[in-house]
N, C-alpha and C. Protein backbone atom coordinates (compact mmCIF):
# COMPACT_ATOMS: atom_id res chain seq x y z
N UNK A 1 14.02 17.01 19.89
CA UNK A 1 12.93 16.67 19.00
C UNK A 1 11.87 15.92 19.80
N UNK A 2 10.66 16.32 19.51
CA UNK A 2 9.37 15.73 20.47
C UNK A 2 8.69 14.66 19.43
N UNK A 3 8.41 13.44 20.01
CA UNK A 3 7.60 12.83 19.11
C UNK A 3 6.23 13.58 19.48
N UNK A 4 5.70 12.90 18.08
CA UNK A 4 4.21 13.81 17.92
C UNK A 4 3.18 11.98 17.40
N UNK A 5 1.74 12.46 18.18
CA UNK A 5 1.35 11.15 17.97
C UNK A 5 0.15 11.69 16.84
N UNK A 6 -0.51 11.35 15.74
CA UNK A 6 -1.10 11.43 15.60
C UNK A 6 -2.27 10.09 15.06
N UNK A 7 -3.86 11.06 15.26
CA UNK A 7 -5.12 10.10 15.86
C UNK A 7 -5.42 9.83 14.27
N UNK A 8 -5.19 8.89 13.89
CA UNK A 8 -5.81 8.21 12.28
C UNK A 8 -6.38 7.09 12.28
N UNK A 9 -7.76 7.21 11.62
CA UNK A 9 -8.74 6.30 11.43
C UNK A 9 -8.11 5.27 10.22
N UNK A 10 -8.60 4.27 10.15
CA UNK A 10 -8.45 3.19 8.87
C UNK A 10 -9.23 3.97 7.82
N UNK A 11 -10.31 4.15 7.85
CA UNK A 11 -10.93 5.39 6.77
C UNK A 11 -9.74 6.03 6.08
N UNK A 12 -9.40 6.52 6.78
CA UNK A 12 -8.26 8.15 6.01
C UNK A 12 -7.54 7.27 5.51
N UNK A 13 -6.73 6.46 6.06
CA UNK A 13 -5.48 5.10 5.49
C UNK A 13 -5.78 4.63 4.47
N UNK A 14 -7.28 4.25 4.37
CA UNK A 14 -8.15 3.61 2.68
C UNK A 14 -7.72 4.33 1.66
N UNK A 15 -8.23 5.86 1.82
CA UNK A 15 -8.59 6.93 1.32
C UNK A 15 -7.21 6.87 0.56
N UNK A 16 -6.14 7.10 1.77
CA UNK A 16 -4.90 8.00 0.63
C UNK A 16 -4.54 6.67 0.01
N UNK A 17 -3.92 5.30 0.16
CA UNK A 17 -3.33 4.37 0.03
C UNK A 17 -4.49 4.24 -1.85
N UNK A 18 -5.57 4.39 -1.56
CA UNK A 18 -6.85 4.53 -2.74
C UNK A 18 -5.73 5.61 -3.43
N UNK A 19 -5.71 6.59 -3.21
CA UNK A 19 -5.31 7.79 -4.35
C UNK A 19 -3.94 7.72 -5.01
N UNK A 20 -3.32 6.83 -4.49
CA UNK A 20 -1.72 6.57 -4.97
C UNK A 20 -1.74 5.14 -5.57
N UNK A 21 -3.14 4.26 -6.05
CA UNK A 21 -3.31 3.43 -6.59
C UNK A 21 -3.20 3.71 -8.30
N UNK A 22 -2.58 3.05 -9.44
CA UNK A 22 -3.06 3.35 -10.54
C UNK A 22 -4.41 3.08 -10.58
N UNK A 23 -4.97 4.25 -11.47
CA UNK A 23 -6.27 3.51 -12.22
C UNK A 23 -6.68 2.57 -12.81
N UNK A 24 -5.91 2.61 -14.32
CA UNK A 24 -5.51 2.01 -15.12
C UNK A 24 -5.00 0.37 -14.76
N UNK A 25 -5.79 -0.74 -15.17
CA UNK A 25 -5.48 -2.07 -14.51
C UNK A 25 -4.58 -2.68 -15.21
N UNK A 26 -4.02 -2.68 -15.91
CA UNK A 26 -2.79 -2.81 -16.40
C UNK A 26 -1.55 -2.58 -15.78
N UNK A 27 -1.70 -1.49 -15.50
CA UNK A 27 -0.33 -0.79 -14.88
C UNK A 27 -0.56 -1.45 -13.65
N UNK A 28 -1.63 -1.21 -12.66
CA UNK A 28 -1.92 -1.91 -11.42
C UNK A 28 -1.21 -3.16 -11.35
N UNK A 29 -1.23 -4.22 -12.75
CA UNK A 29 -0.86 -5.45 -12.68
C UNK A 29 0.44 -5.41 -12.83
N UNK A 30 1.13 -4.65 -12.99
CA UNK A 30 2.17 -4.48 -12.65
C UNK A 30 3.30 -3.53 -11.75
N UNK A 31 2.34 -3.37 -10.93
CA UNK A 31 2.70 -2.04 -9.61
C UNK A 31 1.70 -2.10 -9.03
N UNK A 32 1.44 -1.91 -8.26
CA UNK A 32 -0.30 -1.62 -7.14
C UNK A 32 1.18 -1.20 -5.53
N UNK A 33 -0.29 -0.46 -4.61
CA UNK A 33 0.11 0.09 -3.43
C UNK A 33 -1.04 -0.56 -2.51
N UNK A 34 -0.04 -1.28 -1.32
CA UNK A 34 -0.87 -1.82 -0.65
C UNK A 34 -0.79 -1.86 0.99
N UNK A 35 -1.98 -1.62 1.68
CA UNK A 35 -1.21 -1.17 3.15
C UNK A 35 -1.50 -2.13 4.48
N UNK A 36 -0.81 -2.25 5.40
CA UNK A 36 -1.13 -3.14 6.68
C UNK A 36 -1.54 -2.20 7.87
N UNK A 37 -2.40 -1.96 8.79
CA UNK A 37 -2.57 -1.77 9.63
C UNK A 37 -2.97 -2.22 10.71
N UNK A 38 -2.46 -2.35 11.91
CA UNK A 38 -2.47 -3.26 13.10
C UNK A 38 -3.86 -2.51 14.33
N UNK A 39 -4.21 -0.89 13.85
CA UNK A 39 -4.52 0.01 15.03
C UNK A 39 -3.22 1.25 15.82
N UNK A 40 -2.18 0.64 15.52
CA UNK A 40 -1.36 1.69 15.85
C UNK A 40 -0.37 1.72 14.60
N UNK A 41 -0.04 0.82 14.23
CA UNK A 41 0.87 1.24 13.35
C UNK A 41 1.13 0.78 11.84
N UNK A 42 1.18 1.53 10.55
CA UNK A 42 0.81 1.52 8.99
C UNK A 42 1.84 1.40 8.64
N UNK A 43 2.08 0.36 7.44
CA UNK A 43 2.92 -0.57 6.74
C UNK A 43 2.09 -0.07 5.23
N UNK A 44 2.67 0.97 4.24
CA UNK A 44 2.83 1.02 3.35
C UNK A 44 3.96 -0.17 2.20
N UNK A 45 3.27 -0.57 1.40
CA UNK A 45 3.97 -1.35 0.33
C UNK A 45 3.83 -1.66 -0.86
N UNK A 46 4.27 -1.75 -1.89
CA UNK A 46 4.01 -2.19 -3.31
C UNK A 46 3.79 -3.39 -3.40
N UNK A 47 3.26 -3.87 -4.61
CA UNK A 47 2.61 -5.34 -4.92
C UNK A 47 3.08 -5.06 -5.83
N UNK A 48 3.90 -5.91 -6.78
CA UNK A 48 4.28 -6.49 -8.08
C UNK A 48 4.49 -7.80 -8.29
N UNK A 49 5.19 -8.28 -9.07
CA UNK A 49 4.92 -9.41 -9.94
C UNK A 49 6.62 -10.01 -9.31
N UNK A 50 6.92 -11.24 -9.65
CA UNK A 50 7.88 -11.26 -8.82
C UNK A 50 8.97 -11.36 -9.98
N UNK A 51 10.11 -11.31 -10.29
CA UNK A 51 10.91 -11.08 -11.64
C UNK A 51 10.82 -12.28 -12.30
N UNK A 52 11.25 -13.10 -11.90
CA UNK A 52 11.42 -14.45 -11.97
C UNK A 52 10.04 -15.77 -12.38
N UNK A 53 9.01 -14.94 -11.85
CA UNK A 53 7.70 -16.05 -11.91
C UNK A 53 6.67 -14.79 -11.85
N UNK A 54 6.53 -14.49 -12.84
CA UNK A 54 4.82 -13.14 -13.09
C UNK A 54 4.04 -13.49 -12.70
N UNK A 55 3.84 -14.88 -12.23
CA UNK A 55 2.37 -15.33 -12.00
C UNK A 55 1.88 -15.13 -10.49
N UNK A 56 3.12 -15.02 -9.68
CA UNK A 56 3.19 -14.66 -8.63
C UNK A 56 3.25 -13.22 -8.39
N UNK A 57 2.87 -12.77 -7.07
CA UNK A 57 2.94 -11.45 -6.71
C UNK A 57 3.71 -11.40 -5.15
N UNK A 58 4.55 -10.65 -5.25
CA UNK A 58 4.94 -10.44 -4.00
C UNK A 58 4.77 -8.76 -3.31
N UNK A 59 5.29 -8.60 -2.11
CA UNK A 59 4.90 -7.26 -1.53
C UNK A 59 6.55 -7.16 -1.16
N UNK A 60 6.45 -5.59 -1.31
CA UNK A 60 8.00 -4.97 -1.21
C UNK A 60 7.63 -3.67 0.03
C-alpha cells in the first residue's frame, strides 16, 4: 500500500466542514462540526453540550 499525499487548501476544509454543519440553530446547539488545522494535518470534531453542565460545550 502507497501512501498518497494530497494538496488541500483551508478553503476546501471551510467548505466541506460548512456542508456537514446543521442549518437549523437549534440542532447546531446541540451538535455542531468543528475542524483544526495545523497546514498539514485536519482534526475533524463535534461540539456539543457537555451531559452533565449544558452550559458548557465541549469538543469530541
Amino acid at each position: 500500500m502507497t501512501n498518497k499525499t494530497i494538496d488541500i487548501n483551508e478553503a476546501t476544509i471551510k467548505n466541506y466542514v460548512e456542508s456537514l454543519r446543521p442549518e437549523n440553530p437549534e440542532i447546531r446547539a446541540q451538535v455542531d462540526v468543528g475542524y483544526s488545522y495545523d497546514g498539514k494535518v485536519v482534526f475533524l470534531f463535534e461540539i456539543r453540550p457537555e451531559w452533565d453542565n449544558p452550559q458548557k460545550k465541549e469538543q469530541i
